[in-house]
N, C-alpha and C. Protein backbone atom coordinates (compact mmCIF):
# COMPACT_ATOMS: atom_id res chain seq x y z
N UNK A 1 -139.64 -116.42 45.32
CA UNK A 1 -139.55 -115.11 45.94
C UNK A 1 -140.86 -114.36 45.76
N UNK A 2 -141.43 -113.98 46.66
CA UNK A 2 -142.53 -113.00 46.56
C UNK A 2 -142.54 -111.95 46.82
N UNK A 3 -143.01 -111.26 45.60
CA UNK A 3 -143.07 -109.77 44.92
C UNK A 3 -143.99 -109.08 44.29
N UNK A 4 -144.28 -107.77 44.79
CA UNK A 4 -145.49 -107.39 44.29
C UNK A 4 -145.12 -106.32 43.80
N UNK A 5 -145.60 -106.00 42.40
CA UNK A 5 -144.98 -104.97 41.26
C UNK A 5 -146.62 -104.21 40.80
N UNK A 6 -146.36 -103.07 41.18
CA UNK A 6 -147.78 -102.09 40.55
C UNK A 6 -147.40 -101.13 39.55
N UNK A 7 -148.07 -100.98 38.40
CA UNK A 7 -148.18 -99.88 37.43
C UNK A 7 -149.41 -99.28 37.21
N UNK A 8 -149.22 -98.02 36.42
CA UNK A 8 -150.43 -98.06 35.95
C UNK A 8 -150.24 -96.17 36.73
N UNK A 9 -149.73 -95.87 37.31
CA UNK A 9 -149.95 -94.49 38.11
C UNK A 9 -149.66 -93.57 36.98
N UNK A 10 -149.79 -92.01 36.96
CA UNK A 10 -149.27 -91.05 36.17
C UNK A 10 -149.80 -89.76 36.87
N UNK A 11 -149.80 -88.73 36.05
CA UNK A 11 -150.47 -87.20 36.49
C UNK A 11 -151.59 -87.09 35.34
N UNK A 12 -152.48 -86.97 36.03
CA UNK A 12 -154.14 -86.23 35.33
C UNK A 12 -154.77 -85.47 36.28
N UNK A 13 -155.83 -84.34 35.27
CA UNK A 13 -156.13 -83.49 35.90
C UNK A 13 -157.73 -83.97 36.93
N UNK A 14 -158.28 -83.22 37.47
CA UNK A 14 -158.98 -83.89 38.26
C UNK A 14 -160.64 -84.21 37.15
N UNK A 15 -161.02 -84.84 37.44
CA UNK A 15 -162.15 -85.89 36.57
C UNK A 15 -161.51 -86.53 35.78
N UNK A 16 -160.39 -87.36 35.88
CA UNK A 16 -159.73 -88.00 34.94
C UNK A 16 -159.97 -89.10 35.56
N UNK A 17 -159.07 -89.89 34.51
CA UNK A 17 -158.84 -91.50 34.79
C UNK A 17 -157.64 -92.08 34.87
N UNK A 18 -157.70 -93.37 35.69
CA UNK A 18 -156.32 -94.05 35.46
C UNK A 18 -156.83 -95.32 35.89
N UNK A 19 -156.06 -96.25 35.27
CA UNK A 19 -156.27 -97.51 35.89
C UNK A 19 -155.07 -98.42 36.08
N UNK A 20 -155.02 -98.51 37.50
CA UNK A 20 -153.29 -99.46 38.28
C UNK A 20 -153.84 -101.04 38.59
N UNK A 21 -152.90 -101.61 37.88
CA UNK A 21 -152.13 -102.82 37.95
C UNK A 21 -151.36 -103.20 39.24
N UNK A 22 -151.23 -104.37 39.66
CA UNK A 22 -150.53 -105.30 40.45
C UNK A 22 -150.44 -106.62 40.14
N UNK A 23 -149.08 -107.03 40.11
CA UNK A 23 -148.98 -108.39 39.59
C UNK A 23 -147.92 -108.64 40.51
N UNK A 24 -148.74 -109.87 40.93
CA UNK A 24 -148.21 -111.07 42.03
C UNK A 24 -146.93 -112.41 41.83
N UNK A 25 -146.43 -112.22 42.76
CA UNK A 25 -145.25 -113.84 42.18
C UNK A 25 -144.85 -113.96 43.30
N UNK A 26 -144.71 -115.44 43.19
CA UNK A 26 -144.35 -116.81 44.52
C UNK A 26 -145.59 -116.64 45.75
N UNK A 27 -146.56 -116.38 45.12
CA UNK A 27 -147.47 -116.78 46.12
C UNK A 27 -148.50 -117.63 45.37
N UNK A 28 -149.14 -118.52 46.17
CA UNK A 28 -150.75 -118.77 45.26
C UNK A 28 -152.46 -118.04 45.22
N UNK A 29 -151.99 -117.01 44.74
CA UNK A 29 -152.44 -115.60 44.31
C UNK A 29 -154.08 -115.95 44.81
N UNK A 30 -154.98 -116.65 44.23
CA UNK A 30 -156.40 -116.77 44.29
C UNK A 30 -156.73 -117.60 45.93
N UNK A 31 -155.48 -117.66 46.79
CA UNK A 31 -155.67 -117.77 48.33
C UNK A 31 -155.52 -116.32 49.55
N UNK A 32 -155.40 -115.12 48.57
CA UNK A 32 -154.91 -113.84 49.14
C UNK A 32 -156.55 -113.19 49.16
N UNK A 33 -156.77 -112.90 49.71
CA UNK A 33 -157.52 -111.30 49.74
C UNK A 33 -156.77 -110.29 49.76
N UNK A 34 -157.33 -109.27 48.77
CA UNK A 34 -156.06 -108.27 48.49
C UNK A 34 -156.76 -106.94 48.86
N UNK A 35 -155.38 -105.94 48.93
CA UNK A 35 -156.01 -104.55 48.68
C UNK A 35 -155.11 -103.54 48.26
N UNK A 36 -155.98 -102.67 48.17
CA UNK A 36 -155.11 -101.38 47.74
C UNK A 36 -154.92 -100.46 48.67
N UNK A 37 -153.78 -100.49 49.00
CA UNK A 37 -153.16 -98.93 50.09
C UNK A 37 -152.75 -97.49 49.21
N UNK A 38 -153.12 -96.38 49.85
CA UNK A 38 -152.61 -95.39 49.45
C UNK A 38 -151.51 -94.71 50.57
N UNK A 39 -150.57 -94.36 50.09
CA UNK A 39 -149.32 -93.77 51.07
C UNK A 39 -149.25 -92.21 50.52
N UNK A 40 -149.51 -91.45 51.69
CA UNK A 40 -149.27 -90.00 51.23
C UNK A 40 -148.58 -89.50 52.31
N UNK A 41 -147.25 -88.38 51.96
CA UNK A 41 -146.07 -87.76 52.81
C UNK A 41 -146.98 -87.32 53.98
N UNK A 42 -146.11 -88.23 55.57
CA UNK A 42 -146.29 -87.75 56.74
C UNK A 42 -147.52 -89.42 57.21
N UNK A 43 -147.80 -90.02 56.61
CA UNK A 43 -148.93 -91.26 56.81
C UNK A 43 -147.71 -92.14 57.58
N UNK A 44 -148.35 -92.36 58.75
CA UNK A 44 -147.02 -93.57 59.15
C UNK A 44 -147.89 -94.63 58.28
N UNK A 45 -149.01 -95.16 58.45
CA UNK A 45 -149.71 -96.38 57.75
C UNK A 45 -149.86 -95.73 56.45
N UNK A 46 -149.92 -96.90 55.41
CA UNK A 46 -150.33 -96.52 54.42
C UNK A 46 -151.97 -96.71 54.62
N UNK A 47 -152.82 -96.33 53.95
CA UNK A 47 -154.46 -95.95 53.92
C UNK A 47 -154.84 -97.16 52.96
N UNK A 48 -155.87 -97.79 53.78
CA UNK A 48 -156.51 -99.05 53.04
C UNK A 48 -158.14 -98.29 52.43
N UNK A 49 -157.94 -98.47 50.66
CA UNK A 49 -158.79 -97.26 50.29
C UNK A 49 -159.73 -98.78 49.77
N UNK A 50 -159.45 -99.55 49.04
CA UNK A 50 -160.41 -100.51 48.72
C UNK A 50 -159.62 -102.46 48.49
N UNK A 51 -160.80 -103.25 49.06
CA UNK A 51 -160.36 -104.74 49.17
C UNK A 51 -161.30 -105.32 47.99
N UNK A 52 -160.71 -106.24 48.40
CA UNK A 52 -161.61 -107.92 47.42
C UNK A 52 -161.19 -109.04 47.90
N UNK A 53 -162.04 -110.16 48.43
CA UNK A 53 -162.15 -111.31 48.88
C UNK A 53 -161.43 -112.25 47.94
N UNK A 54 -161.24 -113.45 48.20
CA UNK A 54 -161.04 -114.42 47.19
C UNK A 54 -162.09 -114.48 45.99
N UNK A 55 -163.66 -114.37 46.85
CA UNK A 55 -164.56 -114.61 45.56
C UNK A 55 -164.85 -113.48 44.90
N UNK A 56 -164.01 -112.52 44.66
CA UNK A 56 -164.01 -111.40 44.37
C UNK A 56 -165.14 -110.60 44.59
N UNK A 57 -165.07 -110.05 45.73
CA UNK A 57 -166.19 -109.46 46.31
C UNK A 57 -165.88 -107.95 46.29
N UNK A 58 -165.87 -106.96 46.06
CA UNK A 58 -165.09 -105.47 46.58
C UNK A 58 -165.85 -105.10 47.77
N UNK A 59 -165.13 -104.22 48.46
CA UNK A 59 -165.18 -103.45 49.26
C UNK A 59 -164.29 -101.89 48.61
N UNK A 60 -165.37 -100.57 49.34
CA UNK A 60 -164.09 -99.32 49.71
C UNK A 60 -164.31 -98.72 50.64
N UNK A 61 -163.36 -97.70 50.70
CA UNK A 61 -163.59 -96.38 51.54
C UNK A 61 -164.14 -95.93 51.05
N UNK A 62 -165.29 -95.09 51.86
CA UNK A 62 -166.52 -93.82 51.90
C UNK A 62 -165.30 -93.24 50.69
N UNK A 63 -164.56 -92.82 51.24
CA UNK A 63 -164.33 -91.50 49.85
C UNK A 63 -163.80 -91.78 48.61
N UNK A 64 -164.04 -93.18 48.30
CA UNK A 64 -163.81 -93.38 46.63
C UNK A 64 -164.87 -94.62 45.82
N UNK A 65 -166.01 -94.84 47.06
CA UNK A 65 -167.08 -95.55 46.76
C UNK A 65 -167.55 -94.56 45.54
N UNK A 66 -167.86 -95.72 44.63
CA UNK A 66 -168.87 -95.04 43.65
C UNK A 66 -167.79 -94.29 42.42
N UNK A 67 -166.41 -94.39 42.91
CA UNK A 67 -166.17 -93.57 41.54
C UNK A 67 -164.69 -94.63 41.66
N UNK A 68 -164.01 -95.61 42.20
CA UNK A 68 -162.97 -96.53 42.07
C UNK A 68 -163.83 -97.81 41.87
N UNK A 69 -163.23 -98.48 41.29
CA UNK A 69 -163.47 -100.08 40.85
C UNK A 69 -162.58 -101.11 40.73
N UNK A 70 -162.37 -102.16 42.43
CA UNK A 70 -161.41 -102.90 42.13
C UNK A 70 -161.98 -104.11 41.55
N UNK A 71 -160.51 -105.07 40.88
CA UNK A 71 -161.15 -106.41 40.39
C UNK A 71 -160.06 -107.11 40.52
N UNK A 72 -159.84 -108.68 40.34
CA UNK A 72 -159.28 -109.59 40.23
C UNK A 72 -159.10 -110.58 39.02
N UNK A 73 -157.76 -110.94 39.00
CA UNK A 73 -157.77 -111.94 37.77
C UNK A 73 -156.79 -112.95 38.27
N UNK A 74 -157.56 -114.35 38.73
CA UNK A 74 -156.58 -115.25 39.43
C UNK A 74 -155.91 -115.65 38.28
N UNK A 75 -156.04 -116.31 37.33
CA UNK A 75 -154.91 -117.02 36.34
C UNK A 75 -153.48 -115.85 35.61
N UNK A 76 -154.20 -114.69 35.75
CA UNK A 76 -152.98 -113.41 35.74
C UNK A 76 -152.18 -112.98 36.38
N UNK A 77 -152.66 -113.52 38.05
CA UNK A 77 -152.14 -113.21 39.45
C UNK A 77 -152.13 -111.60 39.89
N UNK A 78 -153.42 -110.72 39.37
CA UNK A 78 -153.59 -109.70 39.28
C UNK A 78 -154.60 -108.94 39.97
N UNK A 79 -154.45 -108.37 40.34
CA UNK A 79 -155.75 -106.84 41.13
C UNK A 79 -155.31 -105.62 40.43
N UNK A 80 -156.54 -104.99 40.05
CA UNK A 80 -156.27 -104.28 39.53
C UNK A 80 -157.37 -102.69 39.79
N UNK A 81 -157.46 -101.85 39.85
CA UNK A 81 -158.35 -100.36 40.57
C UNK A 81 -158.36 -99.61 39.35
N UNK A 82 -159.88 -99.64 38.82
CA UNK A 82 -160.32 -98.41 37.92
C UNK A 82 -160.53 -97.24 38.40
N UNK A 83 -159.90 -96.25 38.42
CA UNK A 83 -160.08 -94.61 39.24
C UNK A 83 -161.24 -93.68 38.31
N UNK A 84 -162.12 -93.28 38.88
CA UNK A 84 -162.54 -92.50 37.64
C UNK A 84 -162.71 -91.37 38.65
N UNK A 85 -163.29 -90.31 37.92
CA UNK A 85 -163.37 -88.67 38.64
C UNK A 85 -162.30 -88.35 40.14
N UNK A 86 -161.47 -88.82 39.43
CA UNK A 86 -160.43 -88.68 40.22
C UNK A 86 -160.41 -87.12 40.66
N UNK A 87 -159.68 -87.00 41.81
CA UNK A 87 -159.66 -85.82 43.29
C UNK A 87 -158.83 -85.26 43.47
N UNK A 88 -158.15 -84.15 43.54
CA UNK A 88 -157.00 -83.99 44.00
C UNK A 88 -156.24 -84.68 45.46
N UNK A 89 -157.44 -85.15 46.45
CA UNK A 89 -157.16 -85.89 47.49
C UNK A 89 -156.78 -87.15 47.37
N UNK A 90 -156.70 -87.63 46.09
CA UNK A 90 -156.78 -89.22 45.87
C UNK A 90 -155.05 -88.95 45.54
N UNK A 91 -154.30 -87.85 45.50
CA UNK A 91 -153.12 -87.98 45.11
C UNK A 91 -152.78 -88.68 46.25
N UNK A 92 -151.59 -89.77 45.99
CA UNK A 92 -150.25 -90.56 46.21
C UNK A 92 -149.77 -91.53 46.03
N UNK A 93 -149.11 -92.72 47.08
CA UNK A 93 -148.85 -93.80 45.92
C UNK A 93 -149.42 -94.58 46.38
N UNK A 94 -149.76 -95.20 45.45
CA UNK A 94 -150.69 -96.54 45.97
C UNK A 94 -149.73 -97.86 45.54
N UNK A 95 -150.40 -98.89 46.47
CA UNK A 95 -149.75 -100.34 46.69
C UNK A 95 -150.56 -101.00 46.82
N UNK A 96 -150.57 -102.55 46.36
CA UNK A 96 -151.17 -103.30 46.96
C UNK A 96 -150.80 -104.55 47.73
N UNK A 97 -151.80 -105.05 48.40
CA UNK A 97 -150.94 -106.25 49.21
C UNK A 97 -152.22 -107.03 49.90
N UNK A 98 -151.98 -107.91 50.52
CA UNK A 98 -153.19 -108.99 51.06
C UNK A 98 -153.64 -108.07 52.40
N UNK A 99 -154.84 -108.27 52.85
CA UNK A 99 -155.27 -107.67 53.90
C UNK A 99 -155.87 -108.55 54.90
N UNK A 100 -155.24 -110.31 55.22
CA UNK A 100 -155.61 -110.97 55.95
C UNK A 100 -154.33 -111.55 56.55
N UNK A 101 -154.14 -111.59 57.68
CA UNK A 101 -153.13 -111.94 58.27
C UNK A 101 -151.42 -111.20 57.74
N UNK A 102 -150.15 -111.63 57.99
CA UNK A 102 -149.03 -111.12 57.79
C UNK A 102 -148.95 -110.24 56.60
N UNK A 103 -148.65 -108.86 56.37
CA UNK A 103 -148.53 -107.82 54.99
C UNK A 103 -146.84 -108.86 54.03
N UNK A 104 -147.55 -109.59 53.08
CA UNK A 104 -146.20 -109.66 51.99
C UNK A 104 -145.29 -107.89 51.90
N UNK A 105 -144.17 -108.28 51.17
CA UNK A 105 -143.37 -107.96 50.93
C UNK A 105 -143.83 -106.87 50.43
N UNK A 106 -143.66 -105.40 50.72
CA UNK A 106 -144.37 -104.24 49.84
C UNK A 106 -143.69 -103.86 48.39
N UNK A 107 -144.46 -103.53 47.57
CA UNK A 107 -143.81 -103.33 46.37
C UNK A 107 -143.35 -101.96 46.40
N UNK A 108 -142.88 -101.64 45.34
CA UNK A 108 -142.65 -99.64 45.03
C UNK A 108 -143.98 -99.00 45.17
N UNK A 109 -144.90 -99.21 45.03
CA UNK A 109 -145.96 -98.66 44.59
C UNK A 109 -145.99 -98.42 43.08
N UNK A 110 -146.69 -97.12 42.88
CA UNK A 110 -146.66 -96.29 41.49
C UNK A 110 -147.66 -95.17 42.33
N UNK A 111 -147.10 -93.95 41.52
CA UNK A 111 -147.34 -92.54 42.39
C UNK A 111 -148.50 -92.25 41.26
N UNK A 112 -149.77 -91.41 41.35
CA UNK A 112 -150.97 -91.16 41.30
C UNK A 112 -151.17 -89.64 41.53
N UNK A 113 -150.88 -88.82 40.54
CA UNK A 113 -150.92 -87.40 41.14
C UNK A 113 -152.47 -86.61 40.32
N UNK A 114 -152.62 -85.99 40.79
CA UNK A 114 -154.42 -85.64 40.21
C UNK A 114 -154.13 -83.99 40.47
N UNK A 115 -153.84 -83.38 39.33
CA UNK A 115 -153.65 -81.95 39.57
C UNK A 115 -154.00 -81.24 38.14
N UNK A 116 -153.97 -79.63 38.43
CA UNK A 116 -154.81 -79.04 37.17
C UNK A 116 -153.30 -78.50 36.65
């Protein structure tokens, strides 16, 4: 069964930190390119904020270049997004999932709130 489970979200104030987790099952994880979506109330799509290739390459969006950091850990079956100087705009929930061909199964997310 394939399932994708993220942690790692909470509330901090803005220049804070957090760093979210995703862990993968019933797929063979180091054949995915992955990414991270953010979903905020009224988004029909969720927002593709940053990727990584198989050879773990990153990519982001203009508005969290330079201060998010994704990475990969194939034998963990994991992606994982360092947030730093976090925004109040960066609030909602984020997910992750492959960004090449058919979207797996979406997980819950974990909600990400950045407030004073």
């Amino acid at each position: 069964q394939v399932q994708l489970v993220e942690s790692g979200g909470g509330l901090v104030q803005p220049g804070g930190s957090l760093r979210l987790s995703c862990v993968a099952s019933g797929i063979i994880f180091r054949d995915y390119a992955m990414g991270w979506f953010r979903r905020t109330p009224g988004d029909q799509q969720p927002e593709l904020i940053a990727t990584i290739t198989r050879k773990s390459e990153p990519s982001y969006r203009d508005s969290v270049k330079g201060r998010f950091t994704m990475s990969r850990d194939n034998a963990k079956k994991t992606v994982s997004l360092q947030m730093d100087s976090l925004k109040p705009e960066d609030t909602g929930v984020y997910l992750c999932n492959t960004i090449l061909g058919e979207y797996l199964p979406w997980g819950q997310g974990t909600q990400v709130t950045v407030s004073s």
